[in-house]
PDB file of N, CA and C in Angstrom:
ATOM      1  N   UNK A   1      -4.816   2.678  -8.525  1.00  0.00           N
ATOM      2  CA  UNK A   1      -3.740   2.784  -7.559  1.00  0.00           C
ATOM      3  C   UNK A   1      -4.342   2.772  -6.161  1.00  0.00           C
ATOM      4  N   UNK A   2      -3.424   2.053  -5.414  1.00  0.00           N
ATOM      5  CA  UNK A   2      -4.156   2.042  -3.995  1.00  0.00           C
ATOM      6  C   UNK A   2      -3.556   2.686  -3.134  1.00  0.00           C
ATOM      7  N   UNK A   3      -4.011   3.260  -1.905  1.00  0.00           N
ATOM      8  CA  UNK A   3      -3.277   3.872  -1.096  1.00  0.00           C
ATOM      9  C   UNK A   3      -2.951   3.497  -0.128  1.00  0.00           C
ATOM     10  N   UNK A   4      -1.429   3.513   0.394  1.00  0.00           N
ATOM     11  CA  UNK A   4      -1.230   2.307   1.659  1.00  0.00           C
ATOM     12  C   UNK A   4      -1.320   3.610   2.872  1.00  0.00           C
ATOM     13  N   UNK A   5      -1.863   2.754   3.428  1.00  0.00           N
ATOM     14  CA  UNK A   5      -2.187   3.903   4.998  1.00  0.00           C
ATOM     15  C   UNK A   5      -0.907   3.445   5.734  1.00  0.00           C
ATOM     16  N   UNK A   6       0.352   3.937   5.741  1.00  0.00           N
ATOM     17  CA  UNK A   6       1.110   4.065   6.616  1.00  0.00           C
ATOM     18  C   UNK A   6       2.274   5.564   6.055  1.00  0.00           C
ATOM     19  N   UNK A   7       2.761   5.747   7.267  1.00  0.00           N
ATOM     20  CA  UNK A   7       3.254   7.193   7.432  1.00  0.00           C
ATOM     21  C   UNK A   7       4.731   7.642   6.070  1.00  0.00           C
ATOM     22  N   UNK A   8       5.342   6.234   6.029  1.00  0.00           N
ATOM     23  CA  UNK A   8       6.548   6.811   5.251  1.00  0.00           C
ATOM     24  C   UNK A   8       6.586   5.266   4.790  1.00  0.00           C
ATOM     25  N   UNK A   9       7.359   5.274   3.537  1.00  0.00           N
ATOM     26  CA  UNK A   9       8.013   4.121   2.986  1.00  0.00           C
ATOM     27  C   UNK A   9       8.423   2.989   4.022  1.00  0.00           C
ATOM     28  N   UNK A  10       9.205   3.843   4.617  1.00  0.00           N
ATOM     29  CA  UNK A  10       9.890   2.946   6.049  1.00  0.00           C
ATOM     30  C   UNK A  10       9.144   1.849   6.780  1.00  0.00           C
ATOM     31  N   UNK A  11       7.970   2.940   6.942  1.00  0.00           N
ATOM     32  CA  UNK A  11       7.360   1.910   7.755  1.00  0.00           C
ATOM     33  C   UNK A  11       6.483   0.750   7.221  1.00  0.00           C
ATOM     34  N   UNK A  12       6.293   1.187   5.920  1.00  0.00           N
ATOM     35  CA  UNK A  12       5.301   0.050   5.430  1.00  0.00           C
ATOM     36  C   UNK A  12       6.442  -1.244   5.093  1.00  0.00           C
ATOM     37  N   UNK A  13       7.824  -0.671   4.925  1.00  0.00           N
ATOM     38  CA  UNK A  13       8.772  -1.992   4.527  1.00  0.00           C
ATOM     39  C   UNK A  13       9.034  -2.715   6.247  1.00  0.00           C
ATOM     40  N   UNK A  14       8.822  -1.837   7.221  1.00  0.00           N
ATOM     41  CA  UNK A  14       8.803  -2.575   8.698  1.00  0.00           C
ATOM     42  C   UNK A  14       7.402  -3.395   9.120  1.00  0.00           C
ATOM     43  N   UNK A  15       6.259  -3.194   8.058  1.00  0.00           N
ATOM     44  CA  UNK A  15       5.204  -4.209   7.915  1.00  0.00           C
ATOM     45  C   UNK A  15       5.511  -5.929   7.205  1.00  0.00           C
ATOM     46  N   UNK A  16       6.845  -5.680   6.925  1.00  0.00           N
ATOM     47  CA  UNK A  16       6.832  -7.166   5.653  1.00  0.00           C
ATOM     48  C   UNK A  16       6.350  -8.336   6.573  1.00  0.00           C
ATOM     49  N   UNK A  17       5.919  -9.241   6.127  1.00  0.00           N
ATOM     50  CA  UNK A  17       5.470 -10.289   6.535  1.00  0.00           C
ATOM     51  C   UNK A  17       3.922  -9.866   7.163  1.00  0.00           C
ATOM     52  N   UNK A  18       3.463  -9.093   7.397  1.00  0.00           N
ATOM     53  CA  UNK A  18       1.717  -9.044   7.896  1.00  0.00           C
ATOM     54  C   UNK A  18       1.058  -8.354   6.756  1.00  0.00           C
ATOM     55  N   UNK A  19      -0.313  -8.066   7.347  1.00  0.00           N
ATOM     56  CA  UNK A  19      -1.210  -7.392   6.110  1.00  0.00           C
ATOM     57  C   UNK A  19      -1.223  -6.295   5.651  1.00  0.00           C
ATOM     58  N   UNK A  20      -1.057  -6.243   4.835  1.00  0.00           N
ATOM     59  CA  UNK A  20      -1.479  -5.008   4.373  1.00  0.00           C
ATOM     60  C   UNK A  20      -2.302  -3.974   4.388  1.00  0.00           C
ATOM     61  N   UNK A  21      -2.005  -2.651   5.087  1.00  0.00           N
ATOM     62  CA  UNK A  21      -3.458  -2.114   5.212  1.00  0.00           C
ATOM     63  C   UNK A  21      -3.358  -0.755   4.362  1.00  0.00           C
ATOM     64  N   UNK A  22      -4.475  -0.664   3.618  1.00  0.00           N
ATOM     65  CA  UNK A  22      -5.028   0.023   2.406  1.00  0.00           C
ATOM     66  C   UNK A  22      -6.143   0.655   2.196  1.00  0.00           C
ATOM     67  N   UNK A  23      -6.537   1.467   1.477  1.00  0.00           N
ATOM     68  CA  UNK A  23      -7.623   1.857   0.834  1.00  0.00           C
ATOM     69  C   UNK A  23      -7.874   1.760  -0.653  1.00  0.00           C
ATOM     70  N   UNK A  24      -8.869   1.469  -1.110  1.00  0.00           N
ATOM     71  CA  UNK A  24      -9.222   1.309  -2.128  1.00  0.00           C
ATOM     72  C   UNK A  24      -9.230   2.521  -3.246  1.00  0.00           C
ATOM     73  N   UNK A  25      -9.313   2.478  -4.209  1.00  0.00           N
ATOM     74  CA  UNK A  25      -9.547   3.930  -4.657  1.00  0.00           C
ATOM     75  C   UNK A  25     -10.159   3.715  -6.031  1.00  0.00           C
ATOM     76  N   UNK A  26     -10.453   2.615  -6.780  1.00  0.00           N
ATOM     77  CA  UNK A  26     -10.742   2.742  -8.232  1.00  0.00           C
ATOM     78  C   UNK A  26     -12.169   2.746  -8.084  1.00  0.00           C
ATOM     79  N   UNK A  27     -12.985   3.202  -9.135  1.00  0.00           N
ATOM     80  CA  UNK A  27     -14.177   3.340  -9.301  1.00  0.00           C
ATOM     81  C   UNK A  27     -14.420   2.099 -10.046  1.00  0.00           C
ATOM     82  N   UNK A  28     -14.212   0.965 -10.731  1.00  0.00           N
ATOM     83  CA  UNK A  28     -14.013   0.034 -11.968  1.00  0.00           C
ATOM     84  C   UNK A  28     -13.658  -1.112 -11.204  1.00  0.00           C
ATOM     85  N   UNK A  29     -13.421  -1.252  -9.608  1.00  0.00           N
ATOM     86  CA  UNK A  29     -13.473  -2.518  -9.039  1.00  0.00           C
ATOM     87  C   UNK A  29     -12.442  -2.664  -8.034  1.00  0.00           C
ATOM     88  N   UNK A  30     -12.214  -3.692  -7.439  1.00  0.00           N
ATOM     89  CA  UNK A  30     -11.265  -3.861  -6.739  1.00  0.00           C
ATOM     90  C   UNK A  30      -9.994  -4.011  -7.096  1.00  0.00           C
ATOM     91  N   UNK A  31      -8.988  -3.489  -6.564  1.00  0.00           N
ATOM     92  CA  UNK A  31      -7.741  -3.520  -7.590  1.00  0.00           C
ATOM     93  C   UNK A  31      -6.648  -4.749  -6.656  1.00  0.00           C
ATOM     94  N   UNK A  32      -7.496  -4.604  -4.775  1.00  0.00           N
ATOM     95  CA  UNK A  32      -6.686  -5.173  -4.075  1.00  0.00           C
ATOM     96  C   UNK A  32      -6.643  -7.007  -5.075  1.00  0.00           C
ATOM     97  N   UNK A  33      -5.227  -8.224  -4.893  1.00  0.00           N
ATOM     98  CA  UNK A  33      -4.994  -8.996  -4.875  1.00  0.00           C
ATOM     99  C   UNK A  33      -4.171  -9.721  -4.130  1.00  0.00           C
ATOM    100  N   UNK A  34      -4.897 -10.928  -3.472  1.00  0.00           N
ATOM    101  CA  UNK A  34      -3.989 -11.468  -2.374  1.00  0.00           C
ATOM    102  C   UNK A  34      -2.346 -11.654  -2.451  1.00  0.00           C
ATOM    103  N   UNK A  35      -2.206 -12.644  -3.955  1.00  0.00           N
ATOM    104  CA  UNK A  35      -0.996 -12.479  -4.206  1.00  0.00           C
ATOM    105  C   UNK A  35      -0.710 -11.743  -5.596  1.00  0.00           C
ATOM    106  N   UNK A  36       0.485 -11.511  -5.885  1.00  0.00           N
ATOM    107  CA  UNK A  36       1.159 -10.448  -6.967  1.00  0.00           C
ATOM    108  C   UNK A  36       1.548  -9.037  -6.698  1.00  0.00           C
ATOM    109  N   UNK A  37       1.928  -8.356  -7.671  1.00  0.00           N
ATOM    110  CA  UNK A  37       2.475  -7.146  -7.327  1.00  0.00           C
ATOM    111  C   UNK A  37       1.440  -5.973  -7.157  1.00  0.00           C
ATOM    112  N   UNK A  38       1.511  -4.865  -6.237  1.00  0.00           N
ATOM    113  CA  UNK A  38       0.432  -4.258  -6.432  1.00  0.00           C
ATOM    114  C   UNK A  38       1.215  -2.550  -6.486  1.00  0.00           C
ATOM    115  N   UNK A  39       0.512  -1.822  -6.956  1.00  0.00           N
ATOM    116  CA  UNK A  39       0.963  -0.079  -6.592  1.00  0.00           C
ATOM    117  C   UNK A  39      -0.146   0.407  -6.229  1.00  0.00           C
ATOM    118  N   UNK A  40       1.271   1.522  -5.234  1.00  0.00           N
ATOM    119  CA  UNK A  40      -0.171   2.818  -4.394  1.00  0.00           C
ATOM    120  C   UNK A  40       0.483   3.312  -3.923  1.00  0.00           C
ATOM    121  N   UNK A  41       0.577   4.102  -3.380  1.00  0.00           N
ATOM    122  CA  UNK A  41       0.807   5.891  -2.510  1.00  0.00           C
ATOM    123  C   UNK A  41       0.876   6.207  -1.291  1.00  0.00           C
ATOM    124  N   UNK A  42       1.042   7.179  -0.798  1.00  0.00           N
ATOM    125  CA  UNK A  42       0.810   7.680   0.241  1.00  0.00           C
ATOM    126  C   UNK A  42       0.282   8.973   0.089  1.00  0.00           C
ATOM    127  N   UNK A  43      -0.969   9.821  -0.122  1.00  0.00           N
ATOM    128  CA  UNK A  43      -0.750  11.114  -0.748  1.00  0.00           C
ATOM    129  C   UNK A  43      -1.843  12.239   0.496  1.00  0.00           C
ATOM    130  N   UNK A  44      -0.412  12.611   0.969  1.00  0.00           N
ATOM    131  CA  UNK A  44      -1.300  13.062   2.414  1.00  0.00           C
ATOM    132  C   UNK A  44      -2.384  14.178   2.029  1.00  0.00           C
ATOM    133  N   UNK A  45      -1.639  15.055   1.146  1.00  0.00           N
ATOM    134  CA  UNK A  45      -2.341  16.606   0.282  1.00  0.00           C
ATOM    135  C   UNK A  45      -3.721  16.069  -0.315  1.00  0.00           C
ATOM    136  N   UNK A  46      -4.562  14.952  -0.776  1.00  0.00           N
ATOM    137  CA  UNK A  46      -4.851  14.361  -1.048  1.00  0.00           C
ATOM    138  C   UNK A  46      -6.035  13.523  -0.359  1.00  0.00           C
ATOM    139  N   UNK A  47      -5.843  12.903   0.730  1.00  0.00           N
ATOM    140  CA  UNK A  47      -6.320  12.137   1.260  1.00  0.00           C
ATOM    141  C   UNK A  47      -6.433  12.452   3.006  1.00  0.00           C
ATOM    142  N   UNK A  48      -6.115  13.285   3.284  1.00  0.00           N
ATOM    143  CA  UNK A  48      -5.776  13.817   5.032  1.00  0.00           C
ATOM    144  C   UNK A  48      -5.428  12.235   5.516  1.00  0.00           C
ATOM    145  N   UNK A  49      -4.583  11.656   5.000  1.00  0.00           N
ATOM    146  CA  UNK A  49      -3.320  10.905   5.987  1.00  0.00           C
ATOM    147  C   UNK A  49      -2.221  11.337   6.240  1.00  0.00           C
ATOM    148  N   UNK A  50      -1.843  10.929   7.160  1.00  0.00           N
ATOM    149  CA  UNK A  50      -0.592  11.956   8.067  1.00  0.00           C
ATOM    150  C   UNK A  50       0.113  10.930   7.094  1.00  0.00           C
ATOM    151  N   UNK A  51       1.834  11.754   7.362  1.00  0.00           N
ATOM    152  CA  UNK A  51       2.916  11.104   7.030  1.00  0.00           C
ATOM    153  C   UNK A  51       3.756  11.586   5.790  1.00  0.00           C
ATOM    154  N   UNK A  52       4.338  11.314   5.055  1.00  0.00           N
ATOM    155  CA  UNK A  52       5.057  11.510   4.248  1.00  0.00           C
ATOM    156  C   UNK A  52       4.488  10.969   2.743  1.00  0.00           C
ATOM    157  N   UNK A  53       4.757  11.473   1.303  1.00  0.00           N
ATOM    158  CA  UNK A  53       4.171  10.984   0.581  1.00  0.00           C
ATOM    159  C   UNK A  53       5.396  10.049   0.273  1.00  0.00           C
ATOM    160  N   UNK A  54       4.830   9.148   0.040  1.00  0.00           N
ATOM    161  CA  UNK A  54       5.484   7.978  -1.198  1.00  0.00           C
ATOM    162  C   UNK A  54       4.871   7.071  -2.509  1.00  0.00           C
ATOM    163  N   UNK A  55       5.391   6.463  -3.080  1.00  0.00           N
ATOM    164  CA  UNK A  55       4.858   5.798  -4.277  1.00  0.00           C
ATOM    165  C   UNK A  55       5.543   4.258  -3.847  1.00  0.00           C
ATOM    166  N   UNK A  56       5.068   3.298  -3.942  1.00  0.00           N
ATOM    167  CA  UNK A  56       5.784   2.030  -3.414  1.00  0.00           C
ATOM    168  C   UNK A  56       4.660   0.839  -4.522  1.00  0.00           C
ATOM    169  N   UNK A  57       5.473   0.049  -4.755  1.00  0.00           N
ATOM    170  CA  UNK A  57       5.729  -1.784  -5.197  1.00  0.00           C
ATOM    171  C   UNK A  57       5.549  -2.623  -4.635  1.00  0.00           C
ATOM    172  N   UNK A  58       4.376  -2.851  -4.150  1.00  0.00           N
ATOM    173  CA  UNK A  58       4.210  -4.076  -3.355  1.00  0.00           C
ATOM    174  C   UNK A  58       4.193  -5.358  -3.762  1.00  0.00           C
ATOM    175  N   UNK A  59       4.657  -6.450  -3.299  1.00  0.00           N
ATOM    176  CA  UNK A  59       4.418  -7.880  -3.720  1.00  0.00           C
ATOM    177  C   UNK A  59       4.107  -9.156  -2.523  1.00  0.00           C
ATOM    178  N   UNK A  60       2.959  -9.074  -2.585  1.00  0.00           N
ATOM    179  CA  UNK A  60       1.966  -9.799  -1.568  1.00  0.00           C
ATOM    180  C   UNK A  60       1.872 -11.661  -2.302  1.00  0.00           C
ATOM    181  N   UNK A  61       2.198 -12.369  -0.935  1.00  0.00           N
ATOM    182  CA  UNK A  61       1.967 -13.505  -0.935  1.00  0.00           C
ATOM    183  C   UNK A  61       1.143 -14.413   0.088  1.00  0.00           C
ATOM    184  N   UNK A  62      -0.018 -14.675  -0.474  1.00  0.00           N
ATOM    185  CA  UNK A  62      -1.036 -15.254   0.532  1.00  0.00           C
ATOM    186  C   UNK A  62      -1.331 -14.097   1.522  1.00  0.00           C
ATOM    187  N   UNK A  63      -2.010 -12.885   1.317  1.00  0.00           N
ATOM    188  CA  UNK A  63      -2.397 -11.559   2.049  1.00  0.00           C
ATOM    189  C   UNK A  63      -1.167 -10.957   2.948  1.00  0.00           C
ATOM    190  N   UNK A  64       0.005 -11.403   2.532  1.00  0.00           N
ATOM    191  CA  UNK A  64       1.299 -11.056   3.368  1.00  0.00           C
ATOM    192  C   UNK A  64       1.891 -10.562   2.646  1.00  0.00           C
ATOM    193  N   UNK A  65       2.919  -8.948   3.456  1.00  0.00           N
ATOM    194  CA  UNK A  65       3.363  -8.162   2.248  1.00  0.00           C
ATOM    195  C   UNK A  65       5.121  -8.968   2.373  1.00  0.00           C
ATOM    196  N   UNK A  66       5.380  -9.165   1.185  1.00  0.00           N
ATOM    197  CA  UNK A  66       6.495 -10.125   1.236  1.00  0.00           C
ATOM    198  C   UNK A  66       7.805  -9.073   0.629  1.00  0.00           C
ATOM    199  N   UNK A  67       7.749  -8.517   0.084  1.00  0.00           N
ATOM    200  CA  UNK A  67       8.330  -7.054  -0.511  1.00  0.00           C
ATOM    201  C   UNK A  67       7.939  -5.994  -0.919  1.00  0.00           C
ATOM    202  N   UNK A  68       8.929  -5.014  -0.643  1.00  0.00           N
ATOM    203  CA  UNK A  68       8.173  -3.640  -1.251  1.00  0.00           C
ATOM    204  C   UNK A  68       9.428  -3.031  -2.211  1.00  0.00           C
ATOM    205  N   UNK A  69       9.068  -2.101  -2.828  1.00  0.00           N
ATOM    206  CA  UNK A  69       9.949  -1.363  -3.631  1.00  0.00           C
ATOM    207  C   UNK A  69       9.585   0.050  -3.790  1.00  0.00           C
TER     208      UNK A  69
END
């Protein structure tokens, strides 16, 4: 699971159309993919990122976030 560095759901769905910005988190490889669906978090308790926690659905096309859920 990856973790999207932005503050609330909201705002990462006010990212659609640019990149995605993330952190990595698996020990077993890269999980990021340019295109397809991806999951990750927000987990402030966790990670000392500000903001709100969420769980979100991403679906990236050509490094562009094209939807979220």
């Amino acid at each position: 699971m990856l973790i999207f560095n932005y503050r609330s759901k909201k705002e990462l769905k006010a990212n659609i159309g640019k990149k995605l910005n993330y952190t990595e988190t698996s020990i077993f490889g890269l999980e990021y993919k340019s295109n397809g669906i991806l999951v990750g978090s927000n987990r402030p308790h966790l990670t000392s990122n500000s903001g709100k926690e969420f769980f979100a659905e991403v679906t990236l096309k050509n490094n562009l976030i094209v939807k979220v859920n």
